[in-house]
C-alpha atoms as a PDB file:
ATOM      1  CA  UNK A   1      28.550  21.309 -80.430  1.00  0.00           C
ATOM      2  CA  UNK A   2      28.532  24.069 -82.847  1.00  0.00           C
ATOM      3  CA  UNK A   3      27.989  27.314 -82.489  1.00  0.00           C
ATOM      4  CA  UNK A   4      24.889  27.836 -83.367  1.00  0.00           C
ATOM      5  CA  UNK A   5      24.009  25.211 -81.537  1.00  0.00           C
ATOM      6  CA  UNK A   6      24.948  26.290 -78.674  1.00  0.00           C
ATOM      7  CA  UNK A   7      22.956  29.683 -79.254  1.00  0.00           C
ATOM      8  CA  UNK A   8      19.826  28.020 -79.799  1.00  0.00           C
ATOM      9  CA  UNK A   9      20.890  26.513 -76.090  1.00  0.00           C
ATOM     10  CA  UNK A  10      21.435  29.445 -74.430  1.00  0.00           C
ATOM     11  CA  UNK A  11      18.291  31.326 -76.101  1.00  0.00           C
ATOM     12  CA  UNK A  12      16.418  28.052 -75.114  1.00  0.00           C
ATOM     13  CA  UNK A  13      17.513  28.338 -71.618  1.00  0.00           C
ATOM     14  CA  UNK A  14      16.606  31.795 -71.302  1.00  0.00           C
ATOM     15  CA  UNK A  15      13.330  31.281 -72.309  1.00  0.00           C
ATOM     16  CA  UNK A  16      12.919  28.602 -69.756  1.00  0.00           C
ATOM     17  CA  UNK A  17      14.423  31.104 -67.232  1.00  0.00           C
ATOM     18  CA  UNK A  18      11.316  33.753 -67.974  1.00  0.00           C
ATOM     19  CA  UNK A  19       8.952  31.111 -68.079  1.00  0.00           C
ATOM     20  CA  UNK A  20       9.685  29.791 -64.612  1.00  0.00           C
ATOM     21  CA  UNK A  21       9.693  33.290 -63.005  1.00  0.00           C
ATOM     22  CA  UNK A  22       6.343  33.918 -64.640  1.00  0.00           C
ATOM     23  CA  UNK A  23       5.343  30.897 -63.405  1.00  0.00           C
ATOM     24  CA  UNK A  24       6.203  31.799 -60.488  1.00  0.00           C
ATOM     25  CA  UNK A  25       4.460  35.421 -60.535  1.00  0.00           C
ATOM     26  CA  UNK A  26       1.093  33.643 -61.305  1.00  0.00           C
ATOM     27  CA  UNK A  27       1.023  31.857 -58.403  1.00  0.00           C
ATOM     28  CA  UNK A  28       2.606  34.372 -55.699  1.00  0.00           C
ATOM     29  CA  UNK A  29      -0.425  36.910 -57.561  1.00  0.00           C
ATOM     30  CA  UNK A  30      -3.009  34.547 -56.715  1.00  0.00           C
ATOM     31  CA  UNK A  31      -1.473  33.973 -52.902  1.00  0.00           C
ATOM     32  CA  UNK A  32      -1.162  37.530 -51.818  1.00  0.00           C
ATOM     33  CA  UNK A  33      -1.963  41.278 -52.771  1.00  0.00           C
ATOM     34  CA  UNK A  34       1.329  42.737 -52.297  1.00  0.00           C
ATOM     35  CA  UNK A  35       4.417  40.990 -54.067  1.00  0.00           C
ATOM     36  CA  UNK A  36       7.653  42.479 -54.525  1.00  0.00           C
ATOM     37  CA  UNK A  37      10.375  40.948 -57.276  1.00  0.00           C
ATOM     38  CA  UNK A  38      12.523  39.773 -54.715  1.00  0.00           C
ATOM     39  CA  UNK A  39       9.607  37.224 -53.506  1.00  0.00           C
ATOM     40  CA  UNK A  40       9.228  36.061 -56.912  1.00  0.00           C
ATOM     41  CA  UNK A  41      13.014  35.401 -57.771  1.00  0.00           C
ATOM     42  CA  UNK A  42      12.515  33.352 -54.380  1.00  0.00           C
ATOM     43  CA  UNK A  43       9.560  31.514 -55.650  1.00  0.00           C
ATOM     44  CA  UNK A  44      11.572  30.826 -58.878  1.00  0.00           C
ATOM     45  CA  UNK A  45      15.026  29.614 -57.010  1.00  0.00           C
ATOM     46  CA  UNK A  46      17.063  32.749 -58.690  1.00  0.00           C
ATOM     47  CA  UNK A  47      18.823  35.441 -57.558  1.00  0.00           C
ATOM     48  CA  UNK A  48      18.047  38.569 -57.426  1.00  0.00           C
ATOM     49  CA  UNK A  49      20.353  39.622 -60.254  1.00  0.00           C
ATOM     50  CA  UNK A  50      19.068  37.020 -62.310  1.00  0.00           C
ATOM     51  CA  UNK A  51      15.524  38.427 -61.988  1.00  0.00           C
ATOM     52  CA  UNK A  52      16.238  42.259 -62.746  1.00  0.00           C
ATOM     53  CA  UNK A  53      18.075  40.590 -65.867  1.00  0.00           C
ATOM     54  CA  UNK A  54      14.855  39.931 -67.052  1.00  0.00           C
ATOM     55  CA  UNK A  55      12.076  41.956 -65.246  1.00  0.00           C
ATOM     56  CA  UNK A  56      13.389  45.199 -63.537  1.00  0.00           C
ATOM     57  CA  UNK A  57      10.099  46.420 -62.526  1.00  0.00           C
ATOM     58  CA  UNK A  58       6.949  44.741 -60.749  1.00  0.00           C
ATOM     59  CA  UNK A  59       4.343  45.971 -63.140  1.00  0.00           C
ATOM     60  CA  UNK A  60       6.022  44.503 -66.337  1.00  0.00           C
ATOM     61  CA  UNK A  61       6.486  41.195 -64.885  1.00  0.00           C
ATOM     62  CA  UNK A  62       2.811  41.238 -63.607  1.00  0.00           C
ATOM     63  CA  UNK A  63       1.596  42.516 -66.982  1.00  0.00           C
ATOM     64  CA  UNK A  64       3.402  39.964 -68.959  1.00  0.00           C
ATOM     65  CA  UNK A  65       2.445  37.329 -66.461  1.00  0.00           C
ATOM     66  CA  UNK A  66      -1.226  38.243 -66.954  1.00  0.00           C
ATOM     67  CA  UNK A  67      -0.826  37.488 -70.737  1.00  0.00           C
ATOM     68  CA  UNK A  68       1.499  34.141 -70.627  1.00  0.00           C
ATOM     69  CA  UNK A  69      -1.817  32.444 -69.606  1.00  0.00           C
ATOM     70  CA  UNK A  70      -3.319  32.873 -72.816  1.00  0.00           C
ATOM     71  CA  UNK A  71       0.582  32.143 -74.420  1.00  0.00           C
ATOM     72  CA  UNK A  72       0.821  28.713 -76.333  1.00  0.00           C
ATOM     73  CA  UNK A  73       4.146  27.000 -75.958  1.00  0.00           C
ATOM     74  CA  UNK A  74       6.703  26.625 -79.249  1.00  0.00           C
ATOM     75  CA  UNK A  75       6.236  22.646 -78.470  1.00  0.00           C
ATOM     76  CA  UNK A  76       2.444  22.779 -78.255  1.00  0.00           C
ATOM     77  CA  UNK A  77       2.853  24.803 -81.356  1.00  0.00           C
ATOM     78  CA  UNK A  78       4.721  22.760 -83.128  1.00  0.00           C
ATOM     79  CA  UNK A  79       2.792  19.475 -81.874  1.00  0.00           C
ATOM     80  CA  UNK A  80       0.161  21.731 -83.936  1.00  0.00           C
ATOM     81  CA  UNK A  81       1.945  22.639 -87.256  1.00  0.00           C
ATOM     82  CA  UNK A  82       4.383  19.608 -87.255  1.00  0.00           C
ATOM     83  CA  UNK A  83       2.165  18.014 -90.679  1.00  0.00           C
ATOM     84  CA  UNK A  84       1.571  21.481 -92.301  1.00  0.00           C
ATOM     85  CA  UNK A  85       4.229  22.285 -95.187  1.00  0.00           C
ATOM     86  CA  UNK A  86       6.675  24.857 -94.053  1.00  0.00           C
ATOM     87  CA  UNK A  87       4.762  27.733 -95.901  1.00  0.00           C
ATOM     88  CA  UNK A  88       1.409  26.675 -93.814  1.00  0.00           C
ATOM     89  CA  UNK A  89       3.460  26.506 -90.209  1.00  0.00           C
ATOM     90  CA  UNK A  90       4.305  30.383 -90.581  1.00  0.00           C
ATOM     91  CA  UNK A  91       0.672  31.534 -91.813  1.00  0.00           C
ATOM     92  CA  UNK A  92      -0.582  29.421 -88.670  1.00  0.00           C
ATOM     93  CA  UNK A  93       1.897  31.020 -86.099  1.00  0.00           C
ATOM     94  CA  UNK A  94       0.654  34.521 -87.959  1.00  0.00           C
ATOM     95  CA  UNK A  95      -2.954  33.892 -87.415  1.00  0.00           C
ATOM     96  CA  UNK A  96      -2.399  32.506 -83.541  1.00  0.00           C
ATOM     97  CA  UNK A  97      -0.305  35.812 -82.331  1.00  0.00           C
ATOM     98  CA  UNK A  98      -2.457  38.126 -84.609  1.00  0.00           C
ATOM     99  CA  UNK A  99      -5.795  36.612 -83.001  1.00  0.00           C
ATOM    100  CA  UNK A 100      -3.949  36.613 -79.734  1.00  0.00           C
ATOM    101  CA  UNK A 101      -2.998  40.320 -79.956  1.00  0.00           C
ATOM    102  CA  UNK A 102      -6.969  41.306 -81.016  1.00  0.00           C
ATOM    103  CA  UNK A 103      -8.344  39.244 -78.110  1.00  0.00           C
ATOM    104  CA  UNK A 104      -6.359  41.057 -75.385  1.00  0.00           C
ATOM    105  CA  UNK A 105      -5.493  43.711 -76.948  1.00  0.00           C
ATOM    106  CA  UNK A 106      -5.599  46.293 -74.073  1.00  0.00           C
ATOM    107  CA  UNK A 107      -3.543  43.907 -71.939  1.00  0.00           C
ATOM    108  CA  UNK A 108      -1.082  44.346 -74.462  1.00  0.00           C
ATOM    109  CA  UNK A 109      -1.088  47.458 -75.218  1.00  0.00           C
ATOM    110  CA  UNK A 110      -0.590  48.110 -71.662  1.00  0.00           C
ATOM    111  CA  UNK A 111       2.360  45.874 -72.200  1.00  0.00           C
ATOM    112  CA  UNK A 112       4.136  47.558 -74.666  1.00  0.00           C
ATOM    113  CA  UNK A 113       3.658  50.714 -73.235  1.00  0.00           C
ATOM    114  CA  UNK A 114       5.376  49.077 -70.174  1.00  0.00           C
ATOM    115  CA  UNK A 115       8.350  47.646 -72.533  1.00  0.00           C
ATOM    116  CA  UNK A 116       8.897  50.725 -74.465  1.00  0.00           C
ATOM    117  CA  UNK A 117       9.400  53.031 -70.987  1.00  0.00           C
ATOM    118  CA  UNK A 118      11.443  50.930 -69.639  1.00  0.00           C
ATOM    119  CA  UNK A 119      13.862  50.335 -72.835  1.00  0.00           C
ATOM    120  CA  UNK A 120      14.576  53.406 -72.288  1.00  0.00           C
ATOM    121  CA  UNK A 121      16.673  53.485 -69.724  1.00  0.00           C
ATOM    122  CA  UNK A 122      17.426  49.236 -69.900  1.00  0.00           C
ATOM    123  CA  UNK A 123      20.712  47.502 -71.691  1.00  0.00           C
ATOM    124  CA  UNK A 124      18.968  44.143 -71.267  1.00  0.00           C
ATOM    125  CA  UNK A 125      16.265  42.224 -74.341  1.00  0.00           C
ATOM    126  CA  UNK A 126      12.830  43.423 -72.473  1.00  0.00           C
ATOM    127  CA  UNK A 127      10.595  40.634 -74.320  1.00  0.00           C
ATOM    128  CA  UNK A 128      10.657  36.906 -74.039  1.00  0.00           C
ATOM    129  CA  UNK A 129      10.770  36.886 -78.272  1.00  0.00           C
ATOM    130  CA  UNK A 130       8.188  33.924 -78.332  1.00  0.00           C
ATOM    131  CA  UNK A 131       7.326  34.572 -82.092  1.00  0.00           C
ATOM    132  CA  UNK A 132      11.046  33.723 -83.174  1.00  0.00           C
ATOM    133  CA  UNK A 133      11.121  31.098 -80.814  1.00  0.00           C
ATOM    134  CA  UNK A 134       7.902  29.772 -81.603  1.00  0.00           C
ATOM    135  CA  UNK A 135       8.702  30.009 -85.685  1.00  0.00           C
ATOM    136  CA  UNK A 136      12.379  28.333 -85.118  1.00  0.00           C
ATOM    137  CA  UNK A 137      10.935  25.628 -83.708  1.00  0.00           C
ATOM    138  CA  UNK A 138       8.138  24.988 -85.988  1.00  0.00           C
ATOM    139  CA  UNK A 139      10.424  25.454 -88.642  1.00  0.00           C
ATOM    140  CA  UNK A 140      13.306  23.274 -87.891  1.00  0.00           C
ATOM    141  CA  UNK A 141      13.185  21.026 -89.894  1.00  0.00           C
ATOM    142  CA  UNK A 142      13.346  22.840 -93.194  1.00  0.00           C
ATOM    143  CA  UNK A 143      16.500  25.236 -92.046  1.00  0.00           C
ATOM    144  CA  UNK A 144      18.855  23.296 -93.973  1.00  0.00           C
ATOM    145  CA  UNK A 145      16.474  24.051 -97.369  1.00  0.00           C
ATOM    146  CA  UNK A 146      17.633  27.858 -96.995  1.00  0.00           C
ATOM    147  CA  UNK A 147      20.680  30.127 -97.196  1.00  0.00           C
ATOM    148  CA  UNK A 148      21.521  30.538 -93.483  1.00  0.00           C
ATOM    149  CA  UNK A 149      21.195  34.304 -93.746  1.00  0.00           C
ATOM    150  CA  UNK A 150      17.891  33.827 -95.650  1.00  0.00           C
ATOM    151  CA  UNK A 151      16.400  31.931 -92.998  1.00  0.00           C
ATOM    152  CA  UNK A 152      17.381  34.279 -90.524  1.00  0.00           C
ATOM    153  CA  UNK A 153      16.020  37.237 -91.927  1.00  0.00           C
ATOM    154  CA  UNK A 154      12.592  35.256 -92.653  1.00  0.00           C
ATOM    155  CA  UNK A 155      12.238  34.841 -89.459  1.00  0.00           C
ATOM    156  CA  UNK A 156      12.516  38.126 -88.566  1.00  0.00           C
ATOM    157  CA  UNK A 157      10.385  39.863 -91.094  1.00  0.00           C
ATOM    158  CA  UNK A 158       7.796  37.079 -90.381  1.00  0.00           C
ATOM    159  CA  UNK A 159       8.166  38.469 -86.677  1.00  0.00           C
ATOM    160  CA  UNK A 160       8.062  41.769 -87.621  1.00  0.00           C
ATOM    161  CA  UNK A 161       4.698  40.716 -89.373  1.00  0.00           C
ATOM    162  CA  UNK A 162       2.551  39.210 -86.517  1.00  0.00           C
ATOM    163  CA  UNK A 163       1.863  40.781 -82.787  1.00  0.00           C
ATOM    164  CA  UNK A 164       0.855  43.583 -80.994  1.00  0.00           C
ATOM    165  CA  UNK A 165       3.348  45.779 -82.219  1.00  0.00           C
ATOM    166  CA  UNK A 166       1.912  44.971 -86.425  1.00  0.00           C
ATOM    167  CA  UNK A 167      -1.502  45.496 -85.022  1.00  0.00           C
ATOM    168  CA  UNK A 168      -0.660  49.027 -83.149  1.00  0.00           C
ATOM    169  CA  UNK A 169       0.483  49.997 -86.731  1.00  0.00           C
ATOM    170  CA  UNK A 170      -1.741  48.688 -88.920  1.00  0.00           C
ATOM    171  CA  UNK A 171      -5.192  50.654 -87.088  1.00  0.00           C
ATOM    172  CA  UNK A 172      -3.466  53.242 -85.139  1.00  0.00           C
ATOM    173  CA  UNK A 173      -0.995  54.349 -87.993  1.00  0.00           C
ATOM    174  CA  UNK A 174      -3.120  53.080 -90.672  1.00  0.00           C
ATOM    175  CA  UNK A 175      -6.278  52.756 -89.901  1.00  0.00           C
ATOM    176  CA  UNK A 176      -7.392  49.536 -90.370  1.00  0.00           C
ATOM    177  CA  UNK A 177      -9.950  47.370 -88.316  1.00  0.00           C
ATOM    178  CA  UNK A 178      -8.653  44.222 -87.505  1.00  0.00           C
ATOM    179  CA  UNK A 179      -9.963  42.021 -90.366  1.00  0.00           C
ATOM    180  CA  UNK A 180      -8.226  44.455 -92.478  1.00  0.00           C
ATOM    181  CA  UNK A 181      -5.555  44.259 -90.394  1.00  0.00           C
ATOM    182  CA  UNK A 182      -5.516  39.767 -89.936  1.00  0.00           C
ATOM    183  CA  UNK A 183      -5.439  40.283 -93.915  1.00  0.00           C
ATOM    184  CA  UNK A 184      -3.212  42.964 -95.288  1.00  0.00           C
ATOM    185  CA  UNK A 185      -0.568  40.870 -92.480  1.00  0.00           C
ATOM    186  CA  UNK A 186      -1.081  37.651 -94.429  1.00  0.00           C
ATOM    187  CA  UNK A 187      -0.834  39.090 -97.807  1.00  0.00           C
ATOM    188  CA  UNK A 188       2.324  41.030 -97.146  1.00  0.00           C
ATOM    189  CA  UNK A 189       3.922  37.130 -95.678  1.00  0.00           C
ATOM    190  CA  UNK A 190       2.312  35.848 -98.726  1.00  0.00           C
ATOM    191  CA  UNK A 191       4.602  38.729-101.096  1.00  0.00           C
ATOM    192  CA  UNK A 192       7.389  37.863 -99.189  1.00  0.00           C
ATOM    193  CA  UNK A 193       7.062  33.373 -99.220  1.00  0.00           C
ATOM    194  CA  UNK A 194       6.501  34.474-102.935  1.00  0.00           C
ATOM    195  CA  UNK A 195      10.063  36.061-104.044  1.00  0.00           C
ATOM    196  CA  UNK A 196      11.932  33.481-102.012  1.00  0.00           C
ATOM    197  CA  UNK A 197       9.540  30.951-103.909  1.00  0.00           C
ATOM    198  CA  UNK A 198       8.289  29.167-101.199  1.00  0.00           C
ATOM    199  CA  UNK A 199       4.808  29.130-101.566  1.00  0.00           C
ATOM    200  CA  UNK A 200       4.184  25.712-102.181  1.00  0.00           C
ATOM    201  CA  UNK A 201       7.349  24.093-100.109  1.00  0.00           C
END
């Protein structure tokens, strides 16, 4: 196995990991009004330790439980995008987290407040990164096609492009509505599929 690989295997199994607990969190919230993080790593079959690793307060985990239910997979995505050319898969995962962020927008925004006070005073990755894992999977099968450290930083700025945290900018910094918002994100991808000359791969 090499080693990146076996990264893509760990990151994988984390994923799974947050999933399950959130999973978990959906149903305990719809069986009682009071639920503390130690019934949920119960419900989940982990350990406490495992579940402040990755949620060390109630109201995060119930926040970002609220909003996996609107959440598409990275295999339901990529059941999705699997025929589009690799230039078409990112605009698509774009569009679904940009329209995502606008139609629950104070959910997340109540979110990332959430994230950002608690990074604070956290050592441990806050988010469950489903735009990176959702555009690594969907674009698989084209890594080979790209410098290894161009690929990596694509996905990143194409990241960095989609989301809450793109939309907070672009009309609270900004102040754009959120068509302007859907398109200015596009065009900037658009600049950046350009220079790498990707545009019609």
């Amino acid at each position: 196995m090499t080693k990146s690989e076996n990264t893509n295997g760990r990151v994988k199994q984390k994923l799974q990991t947050r999933l399950e607990i959130l999973d978990a969190a959906k149903v305990l919230m719809q069986e009682k009004k009071k639920v503390t993080l130690e019934d949920v790593a119960k419900k989940a079959n982990i350990s406490r330790a495992t579940m402040y690793r990755y949620f060390s307060n109630i109201d995060l985990l119930f926040t970002e439980a609220t909003l996996n239910i609107h959440h598409k997979s990275s295999d339901q995505i990529f059941e999705e995008v699997k025929d589009l050319p690799f230039s078409d898969r990112i605009f698509y995962i774009q569009k679904h987290y940009n329209q995502l962020a606008q139609k629950n927008e104070t959910v997340f925004r109540r979110y990332l407040g959430a994230v950002l006070s608690e990074s604070i005073v956290s050592k441990e990755q806050l988010r469950g990164a489903r735009r990176v894992e959702s555009l690594n999977t969907a674009l698989e099968p084209f890594k080979e096609t790209l410098p290894k450290d161009t690929y990596k930083k694509l996905i990143t700025i194409s990241s960095v492009l989609m989301g809450i945290d793109s939309l907070v900018i672009c009309k609270d910094v900004c102040n754009l509505n959120n068509k302007e918002t859907e398109d200015t994100l596009k065009w900037a991808l658009e600049m950046i599929l350009k220079g790498l000359s990707l545009e019609e791969n």
